[in-house]
Protein backbone atom coordinates (compact mmCIF):
# COMPACT_ATOMS: atom_id res chain seq x y z
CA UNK A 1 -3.29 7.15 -30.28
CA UNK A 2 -5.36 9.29 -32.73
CA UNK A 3 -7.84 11.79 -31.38
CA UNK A 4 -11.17 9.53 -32.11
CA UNK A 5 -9.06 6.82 -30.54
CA UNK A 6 -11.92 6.51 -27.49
CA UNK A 7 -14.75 6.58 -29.95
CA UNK A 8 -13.37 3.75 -31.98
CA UNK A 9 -12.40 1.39 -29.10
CA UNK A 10 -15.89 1.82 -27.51
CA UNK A 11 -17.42 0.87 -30.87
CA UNK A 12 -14.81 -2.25 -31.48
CA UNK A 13 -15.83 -3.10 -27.66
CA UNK A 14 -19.95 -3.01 -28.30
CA UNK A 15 -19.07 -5.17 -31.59
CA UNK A 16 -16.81 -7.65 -30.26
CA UNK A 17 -17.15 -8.01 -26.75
CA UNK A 18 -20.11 -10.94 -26.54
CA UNK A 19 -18.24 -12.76 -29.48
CA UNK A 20 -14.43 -12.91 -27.42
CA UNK A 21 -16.40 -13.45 -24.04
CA UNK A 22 -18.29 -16.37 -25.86
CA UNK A 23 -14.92 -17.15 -27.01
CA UNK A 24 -12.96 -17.69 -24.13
CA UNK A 25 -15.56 -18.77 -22.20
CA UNK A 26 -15.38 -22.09 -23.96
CA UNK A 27 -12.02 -22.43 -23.87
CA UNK A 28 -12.00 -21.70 -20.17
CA UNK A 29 -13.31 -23.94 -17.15
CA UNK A 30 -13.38 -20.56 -14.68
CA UNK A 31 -15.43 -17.75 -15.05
CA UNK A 32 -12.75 -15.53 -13.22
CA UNK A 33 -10.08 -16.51 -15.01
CA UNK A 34 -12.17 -15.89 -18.67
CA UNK A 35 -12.97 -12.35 -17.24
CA UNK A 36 -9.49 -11.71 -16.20
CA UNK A 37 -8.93 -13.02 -19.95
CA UNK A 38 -11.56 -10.92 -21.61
CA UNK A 39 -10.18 -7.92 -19.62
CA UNK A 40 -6.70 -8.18 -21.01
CA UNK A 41 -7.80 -8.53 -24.53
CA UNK A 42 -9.25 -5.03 -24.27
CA UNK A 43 -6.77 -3.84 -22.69
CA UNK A 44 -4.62 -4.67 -25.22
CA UNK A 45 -6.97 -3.51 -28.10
CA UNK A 46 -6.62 -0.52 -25.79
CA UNK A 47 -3.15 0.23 -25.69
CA UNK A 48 -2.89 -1.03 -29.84
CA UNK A 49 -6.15 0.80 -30.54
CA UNK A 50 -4.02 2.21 -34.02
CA UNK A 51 -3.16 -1.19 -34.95
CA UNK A 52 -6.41 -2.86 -35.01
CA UNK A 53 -8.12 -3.55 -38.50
CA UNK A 54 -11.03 -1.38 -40.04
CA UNK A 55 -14.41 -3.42 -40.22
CA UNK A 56 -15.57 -7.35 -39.18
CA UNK A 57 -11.67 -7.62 -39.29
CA UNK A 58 -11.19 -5.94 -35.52
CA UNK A 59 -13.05 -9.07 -34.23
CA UNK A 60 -11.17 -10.98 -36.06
CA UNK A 61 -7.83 -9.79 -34.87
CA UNK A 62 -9.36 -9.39 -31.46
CA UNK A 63 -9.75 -13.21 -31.23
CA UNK A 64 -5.78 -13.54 -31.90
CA UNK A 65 -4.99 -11.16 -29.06
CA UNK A 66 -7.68 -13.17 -27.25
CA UNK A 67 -5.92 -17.20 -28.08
CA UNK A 68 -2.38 -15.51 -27.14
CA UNK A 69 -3.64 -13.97 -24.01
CA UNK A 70 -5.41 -17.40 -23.28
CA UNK A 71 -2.14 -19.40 -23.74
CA UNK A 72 -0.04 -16.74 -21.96
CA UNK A 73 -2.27 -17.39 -18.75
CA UNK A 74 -2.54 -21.46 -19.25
CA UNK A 75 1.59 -21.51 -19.22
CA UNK A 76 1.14 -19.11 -16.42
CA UNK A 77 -1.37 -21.38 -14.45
CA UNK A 78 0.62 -24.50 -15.20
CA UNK A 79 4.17 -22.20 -14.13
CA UNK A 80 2.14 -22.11 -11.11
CA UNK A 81 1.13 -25.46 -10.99
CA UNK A 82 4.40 -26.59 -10.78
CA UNK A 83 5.83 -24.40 -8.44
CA UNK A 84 2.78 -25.74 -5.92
CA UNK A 85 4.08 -28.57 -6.28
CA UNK A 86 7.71 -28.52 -5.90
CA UNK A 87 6.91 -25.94 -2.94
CA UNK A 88 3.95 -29.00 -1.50
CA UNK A 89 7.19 -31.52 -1.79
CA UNK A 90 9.61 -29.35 0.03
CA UNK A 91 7.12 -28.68 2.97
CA UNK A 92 6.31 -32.31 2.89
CA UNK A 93 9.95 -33.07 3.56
CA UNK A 94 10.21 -30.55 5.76
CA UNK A 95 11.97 -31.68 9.33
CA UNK A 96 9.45 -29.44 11.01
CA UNK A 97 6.41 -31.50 9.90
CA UNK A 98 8.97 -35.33 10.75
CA UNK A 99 6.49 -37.02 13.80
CA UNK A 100 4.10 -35.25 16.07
CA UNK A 101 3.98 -32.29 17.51
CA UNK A 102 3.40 -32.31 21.47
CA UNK A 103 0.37 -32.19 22.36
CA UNK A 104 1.18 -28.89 24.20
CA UNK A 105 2.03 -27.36 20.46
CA UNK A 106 -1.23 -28.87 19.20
CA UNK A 107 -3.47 -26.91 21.70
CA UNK A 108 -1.38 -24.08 21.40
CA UNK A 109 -2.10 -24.33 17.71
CA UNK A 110 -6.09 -24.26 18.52
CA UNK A 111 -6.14 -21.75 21.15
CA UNK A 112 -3.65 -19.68 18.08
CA UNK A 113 -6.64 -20.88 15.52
CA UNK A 114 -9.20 -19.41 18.15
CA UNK A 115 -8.46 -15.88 18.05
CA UNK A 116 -10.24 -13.30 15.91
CA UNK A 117 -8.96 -12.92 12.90
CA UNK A 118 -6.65 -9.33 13.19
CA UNK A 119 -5.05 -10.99 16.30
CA UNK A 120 -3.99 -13.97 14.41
CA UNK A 121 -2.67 -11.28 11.90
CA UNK A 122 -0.84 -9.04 13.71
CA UNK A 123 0.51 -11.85 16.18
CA UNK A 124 1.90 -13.86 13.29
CA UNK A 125 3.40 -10.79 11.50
CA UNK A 126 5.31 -10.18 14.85
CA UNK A 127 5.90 -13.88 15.30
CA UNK A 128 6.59 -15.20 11.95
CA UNK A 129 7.46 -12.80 9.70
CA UNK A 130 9.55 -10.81 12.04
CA UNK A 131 8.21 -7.24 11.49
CA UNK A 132 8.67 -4.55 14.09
CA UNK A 133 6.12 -1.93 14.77
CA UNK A 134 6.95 0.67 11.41
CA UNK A 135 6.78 -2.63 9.16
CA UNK A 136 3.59 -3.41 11.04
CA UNK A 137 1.96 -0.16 10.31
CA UNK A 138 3.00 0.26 6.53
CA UNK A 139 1.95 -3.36 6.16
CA UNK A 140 -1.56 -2.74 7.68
CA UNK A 141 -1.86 0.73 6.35
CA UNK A 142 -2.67 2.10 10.41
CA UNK A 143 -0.72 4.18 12.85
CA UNK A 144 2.72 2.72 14.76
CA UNK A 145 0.67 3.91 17.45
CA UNK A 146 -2.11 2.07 16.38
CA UNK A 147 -0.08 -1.06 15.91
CA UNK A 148 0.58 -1.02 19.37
CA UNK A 149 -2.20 -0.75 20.87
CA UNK A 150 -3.51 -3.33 19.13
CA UNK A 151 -0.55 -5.30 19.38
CA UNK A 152 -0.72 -5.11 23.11
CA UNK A 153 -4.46 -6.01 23.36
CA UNK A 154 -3.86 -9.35 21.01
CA UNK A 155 -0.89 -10.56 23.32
CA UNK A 156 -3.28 -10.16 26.43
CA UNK A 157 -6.59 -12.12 24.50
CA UNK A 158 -4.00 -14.46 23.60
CA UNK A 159 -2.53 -14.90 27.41
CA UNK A 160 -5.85 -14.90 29.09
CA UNK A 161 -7.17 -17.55 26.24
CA UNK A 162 -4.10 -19.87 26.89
CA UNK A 163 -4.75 -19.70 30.15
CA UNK A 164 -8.12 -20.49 30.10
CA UNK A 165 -7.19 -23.73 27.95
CA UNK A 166 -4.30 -24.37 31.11
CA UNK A 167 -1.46 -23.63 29.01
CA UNK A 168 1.10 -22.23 31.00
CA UNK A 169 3.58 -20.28 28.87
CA UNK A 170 4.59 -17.28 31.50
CA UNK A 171 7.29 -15.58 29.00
CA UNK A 172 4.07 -14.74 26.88
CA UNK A 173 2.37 -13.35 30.03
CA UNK A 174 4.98 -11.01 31.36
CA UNK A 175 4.86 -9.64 27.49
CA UNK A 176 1.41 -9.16 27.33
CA UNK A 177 0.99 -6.98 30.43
């Protein structure tokens, strides 16, 4: 980058940036994804400040980093789209989801739903994902001590709201305590 490298990119920005928003925009059906758009145009203009044209001819240029950033994110989106669906397939299949659940599992599934948020979140990470209290913490960004506590205070809301709904799982009990 030259040293009036800022200067120049703040001037090609000023010029071009209603023109390549207006752009992608109508090429776009969500705003988000036409700002995430916009923003990786300039960003690129950023990082190839040196290789952008003098004059009318940085807009110019700008809208070809702005159609290949554009596609790049539609193949992304439709990469996507197919992975959601193979993935919606598999879970479809899935032997956990063949018949009903008990209706024991159901209400244990509302009581689950119930809970404040950051008890359903650190239940599930203990639960489900199978962290233990240091993975807790650096997942969370808090104290293993922290963790803990909380930890300990979810399992008892949980206990005491199961069995209020006259669920009656004592294994989850004696852990709560």
């Amino acid at each position: 980058m030259g040293p009036n490298s800022h200067g120049r990119f703040v001037q090609i920005y000023e010029h071009a940036y209603r023109p390549i928003l207006g752009y992608v925009l109508r090429r776009c059906t969500d705003p988000e994804d036409a700002a995430d758009v916009v923003a990786e145009t300039f960003a690129t203009a950023w990082r190839r400040i040196d290789e952008i044209p003098p004059g009318d001819e940085a807009r110019l240029w700008l809208y070809g980093v702005a159609r290949n950033t554009l596609a790049n994110h539609l193949r992304g989106e439709r990469r996507h789209e197919q992975r959601a669906a193979a993935l919606r397939e598999q879970i479809i299949a899935s032997p956990v989801l063949s018949g009903s659940p008990p209706a024991e599992y159901t209400q244990l599934g509302r009581v689950f739903r119930a809970l404040p948020d950051d008890d359903r979140e650190l239940l599930s990470l203990v639960a489900w994902e199978k962290l233990d209290t240091e993975q807790m913490a650096r997942t969370l960004g808090i104290t293993r001590n922290a963790v803990r506590v909380r930890l300990h205070r979810a399992r008892k809301r949980f206990a005491r709201a199961l069995a209020d709904a006259g669920i009656d799982l004592p294994l989850l009990e004696r852990t709560a305590q």
